[in-house]
N, C-alpha and C. Protein backbone atom coordinates (compact mmCIF):
# COMPACT_ATOMS: atom_id res chain seq x y z
N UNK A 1 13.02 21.71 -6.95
CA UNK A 1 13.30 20.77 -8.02
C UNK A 1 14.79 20.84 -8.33
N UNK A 2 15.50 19.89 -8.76
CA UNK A 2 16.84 19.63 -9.08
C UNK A 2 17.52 20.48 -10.24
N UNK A 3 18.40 20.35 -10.66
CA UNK A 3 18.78 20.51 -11.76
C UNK A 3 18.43 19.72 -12.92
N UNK A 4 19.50 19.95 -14.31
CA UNK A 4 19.30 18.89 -14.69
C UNK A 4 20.56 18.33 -14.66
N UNK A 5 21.02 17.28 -13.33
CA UNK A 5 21.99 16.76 -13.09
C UNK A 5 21.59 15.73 -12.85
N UNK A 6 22.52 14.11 -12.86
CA UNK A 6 21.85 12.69 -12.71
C UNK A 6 21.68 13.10 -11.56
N UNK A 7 20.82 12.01 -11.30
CA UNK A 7 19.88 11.41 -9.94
C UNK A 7 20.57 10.11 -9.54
N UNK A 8 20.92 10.16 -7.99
CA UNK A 8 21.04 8.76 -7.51
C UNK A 8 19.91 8.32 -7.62
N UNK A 9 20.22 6.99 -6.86
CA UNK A 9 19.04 6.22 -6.81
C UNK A 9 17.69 7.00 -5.40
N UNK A 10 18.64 7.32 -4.71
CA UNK A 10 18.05 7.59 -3.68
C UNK A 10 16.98 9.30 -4.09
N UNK A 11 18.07 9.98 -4.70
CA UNK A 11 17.11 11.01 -5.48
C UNK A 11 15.81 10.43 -6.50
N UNK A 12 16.10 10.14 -6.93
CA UNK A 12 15.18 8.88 -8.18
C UNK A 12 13.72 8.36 -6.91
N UNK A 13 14.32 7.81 -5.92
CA UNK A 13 13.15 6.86 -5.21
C UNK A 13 12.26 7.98 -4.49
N UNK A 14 13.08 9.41 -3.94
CA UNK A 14 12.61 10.67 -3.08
C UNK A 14 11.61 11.21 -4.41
N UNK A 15 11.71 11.16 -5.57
CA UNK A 15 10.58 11.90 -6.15
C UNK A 15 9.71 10.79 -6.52
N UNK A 16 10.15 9.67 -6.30
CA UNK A 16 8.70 8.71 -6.60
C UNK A 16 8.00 8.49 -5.73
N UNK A 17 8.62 8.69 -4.24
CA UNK A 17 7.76 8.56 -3.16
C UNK A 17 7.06 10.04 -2.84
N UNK A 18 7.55 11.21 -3.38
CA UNK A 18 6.47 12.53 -3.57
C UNK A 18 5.59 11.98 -4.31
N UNK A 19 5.70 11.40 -5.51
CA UNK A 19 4.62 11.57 -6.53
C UNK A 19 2.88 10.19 -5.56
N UNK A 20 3.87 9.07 -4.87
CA UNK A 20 2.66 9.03 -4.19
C UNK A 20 1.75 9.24 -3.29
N UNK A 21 2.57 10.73 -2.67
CA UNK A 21 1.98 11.11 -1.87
C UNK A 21 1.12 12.31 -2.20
N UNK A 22 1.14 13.00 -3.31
CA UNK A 22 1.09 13.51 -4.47
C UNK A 22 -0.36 12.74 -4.84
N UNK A 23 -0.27 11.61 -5.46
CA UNK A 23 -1.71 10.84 -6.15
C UNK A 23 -2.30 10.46 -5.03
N UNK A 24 -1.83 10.23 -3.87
CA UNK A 24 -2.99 10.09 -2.28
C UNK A 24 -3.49 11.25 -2.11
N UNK A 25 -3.09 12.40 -2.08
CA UNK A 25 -3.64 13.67 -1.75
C UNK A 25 -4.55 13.94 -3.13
N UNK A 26 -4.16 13.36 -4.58
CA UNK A 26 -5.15 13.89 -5.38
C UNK A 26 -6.63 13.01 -5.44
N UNK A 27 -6.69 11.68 -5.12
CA UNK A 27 -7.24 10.91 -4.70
C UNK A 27 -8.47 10.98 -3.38
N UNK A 28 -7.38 11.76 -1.96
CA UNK A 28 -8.71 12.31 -1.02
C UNK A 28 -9.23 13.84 -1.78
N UNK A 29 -8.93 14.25 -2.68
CA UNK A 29 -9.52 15.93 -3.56
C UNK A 29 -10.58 15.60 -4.28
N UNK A 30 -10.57 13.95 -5.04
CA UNK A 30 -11.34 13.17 -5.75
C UNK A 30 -12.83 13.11 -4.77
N UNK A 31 -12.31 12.28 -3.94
CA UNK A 31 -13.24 11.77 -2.70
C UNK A 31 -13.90 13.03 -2.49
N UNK A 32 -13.23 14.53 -2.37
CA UNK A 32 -14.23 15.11 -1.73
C UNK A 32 -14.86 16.16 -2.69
N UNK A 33 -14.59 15.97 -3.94
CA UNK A 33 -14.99 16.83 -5.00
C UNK A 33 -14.14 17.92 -4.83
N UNK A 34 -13.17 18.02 -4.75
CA UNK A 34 -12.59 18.97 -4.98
C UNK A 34 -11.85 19.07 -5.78
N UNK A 35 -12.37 19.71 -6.82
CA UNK A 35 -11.58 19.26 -8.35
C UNK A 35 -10.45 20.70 -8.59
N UNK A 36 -10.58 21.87 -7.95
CA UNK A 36 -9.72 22.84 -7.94
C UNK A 36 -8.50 22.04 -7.51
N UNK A 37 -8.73 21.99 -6.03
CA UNK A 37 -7.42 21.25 -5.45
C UNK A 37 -7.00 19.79 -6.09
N UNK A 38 -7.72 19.23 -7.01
CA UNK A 38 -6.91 17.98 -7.81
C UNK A 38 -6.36 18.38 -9.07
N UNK A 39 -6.62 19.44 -9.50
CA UNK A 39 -5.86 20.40 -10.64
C UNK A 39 -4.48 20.57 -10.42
N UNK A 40 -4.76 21.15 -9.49
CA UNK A 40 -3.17 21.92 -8.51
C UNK A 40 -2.32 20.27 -8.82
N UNK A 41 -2.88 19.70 -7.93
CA UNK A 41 -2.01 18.56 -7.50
C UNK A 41 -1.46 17.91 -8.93
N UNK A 42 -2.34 17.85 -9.60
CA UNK A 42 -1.73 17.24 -10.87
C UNK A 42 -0.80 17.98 -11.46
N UNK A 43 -0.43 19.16 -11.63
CA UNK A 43 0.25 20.24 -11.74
C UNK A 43 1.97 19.33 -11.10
N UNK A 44 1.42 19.20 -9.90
CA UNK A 44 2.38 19.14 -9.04
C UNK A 44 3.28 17.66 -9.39
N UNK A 45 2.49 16.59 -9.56
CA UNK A 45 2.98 15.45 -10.30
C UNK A 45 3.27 15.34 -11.84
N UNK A 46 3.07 16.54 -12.67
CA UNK A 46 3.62 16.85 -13.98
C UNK A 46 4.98 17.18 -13.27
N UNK A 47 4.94 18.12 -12.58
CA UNK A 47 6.18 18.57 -11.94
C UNK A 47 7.53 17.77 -11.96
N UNK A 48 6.71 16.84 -10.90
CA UNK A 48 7.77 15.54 -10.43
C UNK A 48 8.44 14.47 -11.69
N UNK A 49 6.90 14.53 -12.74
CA UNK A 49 7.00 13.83 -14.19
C UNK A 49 8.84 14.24 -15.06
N UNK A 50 8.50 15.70 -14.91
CA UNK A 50 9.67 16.37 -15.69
C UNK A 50 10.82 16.30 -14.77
N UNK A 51 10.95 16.37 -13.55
CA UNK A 51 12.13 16.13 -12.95
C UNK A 51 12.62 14.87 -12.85
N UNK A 52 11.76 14.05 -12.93
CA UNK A 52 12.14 12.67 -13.29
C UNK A 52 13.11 12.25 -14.91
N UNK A 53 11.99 12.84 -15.78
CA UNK A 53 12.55 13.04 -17.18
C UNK A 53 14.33 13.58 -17.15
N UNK A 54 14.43 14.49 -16.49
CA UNK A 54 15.98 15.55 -17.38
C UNK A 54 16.40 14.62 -15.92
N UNK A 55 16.19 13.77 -14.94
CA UNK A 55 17.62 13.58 -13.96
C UNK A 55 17.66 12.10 -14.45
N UNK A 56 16.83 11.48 -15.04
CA UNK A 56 17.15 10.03 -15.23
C UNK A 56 17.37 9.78 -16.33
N UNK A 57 17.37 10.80 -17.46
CA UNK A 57 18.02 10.69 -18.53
C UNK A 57 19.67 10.06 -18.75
N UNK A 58 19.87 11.47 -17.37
CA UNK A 58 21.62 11.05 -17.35
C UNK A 58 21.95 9.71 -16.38
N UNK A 59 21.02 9.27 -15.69
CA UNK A 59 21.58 8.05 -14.60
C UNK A 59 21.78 7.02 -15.36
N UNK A 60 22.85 6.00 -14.49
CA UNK A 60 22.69 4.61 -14.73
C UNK A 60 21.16 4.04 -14.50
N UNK A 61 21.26 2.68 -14.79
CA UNK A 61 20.02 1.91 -14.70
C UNK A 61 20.18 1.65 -12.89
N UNK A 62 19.33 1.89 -12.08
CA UNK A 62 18.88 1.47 -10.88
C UNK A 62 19.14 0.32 -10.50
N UNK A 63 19.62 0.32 -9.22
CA UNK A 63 20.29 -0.82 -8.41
C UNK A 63 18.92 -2.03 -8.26
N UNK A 64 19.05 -3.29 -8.24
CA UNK A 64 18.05 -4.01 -8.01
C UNK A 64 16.99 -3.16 -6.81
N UNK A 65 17.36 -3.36 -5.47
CA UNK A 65 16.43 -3.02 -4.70
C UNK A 65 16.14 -1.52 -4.81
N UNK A 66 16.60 -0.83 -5.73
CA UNK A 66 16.08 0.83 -5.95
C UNK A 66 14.79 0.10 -7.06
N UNK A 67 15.06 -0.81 -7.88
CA UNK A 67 13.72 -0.89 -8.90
C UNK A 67 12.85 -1.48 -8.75
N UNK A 68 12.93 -2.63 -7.31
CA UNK A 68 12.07 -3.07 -6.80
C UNK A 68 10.88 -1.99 -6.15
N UNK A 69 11.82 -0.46 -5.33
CA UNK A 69 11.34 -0.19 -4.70
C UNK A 69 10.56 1.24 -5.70
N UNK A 70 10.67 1.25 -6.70
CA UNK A 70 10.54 2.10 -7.95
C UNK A 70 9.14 1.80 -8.21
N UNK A 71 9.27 0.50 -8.65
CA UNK A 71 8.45 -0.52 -9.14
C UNK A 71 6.83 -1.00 -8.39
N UNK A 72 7.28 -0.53 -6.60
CA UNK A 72 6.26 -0.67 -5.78
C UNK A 72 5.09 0.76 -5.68
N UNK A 73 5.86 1.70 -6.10
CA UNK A 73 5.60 3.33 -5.68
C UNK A 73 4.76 3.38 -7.50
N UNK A 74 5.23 2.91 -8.29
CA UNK A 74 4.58 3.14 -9.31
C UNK A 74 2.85 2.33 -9.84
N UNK A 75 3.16 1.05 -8.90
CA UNK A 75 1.91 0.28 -8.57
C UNK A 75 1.07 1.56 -7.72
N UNK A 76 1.42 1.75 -6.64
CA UNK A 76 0.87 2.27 -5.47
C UNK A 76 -0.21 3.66 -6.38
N UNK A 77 0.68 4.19 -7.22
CA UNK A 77 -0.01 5.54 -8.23
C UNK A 77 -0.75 4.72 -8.96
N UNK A 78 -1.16 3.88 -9.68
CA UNK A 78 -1.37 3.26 -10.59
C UNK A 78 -2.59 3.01 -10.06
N UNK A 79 -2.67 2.48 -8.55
CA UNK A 79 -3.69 2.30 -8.03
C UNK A 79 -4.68 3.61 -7.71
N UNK A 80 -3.80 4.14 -7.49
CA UNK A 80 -4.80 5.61 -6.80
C UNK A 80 -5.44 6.36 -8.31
N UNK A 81 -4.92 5.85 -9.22
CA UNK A 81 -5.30 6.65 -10.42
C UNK A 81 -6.61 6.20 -10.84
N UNK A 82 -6.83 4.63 -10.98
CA UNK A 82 -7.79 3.93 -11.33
C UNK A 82 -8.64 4.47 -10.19
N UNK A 83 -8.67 4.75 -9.13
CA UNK A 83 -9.25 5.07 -7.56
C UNK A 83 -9.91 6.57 -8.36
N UNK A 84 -8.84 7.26 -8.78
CA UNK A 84 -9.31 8.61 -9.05
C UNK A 84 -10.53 8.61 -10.39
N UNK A 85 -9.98 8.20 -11.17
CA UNK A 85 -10.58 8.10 -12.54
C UNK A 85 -12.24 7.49 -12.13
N UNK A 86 -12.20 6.23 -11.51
CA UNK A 86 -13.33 5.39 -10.98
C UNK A 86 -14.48 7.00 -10.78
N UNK A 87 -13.91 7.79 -10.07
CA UNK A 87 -14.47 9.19 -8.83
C UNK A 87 -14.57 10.18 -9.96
N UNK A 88 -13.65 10.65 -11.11
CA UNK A 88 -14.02 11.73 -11.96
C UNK A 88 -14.81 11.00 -13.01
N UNK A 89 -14.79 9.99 -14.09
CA UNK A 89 -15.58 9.96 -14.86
C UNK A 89 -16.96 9.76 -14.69
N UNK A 90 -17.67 9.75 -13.55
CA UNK A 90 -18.83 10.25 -13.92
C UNK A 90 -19.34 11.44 -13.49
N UNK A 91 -18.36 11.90 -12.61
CA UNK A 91 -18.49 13.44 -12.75
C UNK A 91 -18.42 14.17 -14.13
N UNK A 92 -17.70 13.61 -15.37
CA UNK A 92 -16.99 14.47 -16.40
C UNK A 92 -18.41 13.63 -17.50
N UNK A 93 -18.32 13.16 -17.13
CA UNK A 93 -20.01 12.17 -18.02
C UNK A 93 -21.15 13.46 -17.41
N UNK A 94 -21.37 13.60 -16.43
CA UNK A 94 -22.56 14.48 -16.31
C UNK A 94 -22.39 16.40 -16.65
N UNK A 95 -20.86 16.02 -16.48
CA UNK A 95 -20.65 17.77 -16.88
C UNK A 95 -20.81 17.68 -18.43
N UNK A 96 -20.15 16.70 -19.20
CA UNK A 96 -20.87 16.46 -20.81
C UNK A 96 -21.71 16.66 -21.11
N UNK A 97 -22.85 16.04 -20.18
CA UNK A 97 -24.50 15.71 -20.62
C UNK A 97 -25.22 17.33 -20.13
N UNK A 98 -24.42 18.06 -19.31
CA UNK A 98 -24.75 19.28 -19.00
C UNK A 98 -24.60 20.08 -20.04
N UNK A 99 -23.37 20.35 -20.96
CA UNK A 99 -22.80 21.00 -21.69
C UNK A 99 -24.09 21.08 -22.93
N UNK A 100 -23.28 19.51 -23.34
CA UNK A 100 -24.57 19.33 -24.32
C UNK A 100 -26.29 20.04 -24.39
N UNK A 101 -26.48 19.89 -23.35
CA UNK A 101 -27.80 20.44 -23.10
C UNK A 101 -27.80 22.11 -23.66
N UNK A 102 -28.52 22.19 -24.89
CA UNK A 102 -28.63 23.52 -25.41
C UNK A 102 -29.45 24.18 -24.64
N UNK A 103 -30.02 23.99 -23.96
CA UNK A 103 -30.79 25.29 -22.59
C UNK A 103 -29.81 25.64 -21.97
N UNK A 104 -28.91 24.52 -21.05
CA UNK A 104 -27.80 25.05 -20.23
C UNK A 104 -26.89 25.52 -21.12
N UNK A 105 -26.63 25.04 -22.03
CA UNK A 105 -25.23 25.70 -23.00
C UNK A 105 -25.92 27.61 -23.50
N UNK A 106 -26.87 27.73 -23.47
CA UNK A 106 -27.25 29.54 -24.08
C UNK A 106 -27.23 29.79 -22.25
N UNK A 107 -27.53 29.42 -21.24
CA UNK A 107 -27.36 29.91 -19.88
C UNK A 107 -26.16 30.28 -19.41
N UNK A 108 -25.30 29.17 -20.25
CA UNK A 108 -23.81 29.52 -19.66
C UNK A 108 -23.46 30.25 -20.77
N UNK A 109 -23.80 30.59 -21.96
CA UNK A 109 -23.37 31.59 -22.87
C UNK A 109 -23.63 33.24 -22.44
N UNK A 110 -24.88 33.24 -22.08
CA UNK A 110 -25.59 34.06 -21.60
C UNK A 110 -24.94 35.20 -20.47
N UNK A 111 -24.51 34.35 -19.68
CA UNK A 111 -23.59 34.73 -18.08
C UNK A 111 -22.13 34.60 -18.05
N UNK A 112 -21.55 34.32 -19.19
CA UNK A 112 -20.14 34.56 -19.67
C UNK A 112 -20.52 35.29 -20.97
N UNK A 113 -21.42 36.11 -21.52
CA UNK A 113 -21.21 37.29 -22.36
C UNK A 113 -20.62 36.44 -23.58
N UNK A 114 -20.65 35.00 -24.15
CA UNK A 114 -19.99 34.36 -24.97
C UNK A 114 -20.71 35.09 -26.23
């Protein structure tokens, strides 16, 4: 990760094109239930979030075809998110309806010593 020194454009477009490669990889973790490894990854695009934050603070505003190409990479996540979300909420709906369940909730109390 950078400093916190401006970002060209070209630095600027190199962490937006991590971050969608970044939400593709959290996206096939989705697909395969692998919610450890989509943890991580999100981790990893907070990452990119904050290096974005402290280097574009100090930049100028982006050259036309840098915000075109800004602009395409942020669709592209945008998509994979709705992709992801579509894949966890009803996973996170049935881990609810699990929770809730006071048999399973004293089972999992039970075996974590809560």
């Amino acid at each position: 990760m950078m400093g916190t020194q401006a970002m060209n454009d070209q630095d600027v477009l190199s962490v937006y094109e991590a971050m969608v490669g970044i939400t593709d990889q959290m996206l096939a973790a989705a697909t395969a239930n692998d919610w450890d490894r989509l943890v991580q990854l999100e981790h990893q695009c907070a990452a990119c979030v904050r290096q974005l934050k402290a280097g574009e603070a100090l930049n100028q505003p982006l050259a036309a075809p840098a915000r075109a190409k800004k602009a395409h990479a942020i669709r592209r996540m945008l998509d994979s998110d709705r992709k992801i979300r579509d894949l966890t909420q009803p996973w996170m709906a049935r881990l609810s309806a699990m929770i809730s369940n006071k048999s399973v909730e004293r089972r999992i109390a039970s075996a974590y010593g809560v």
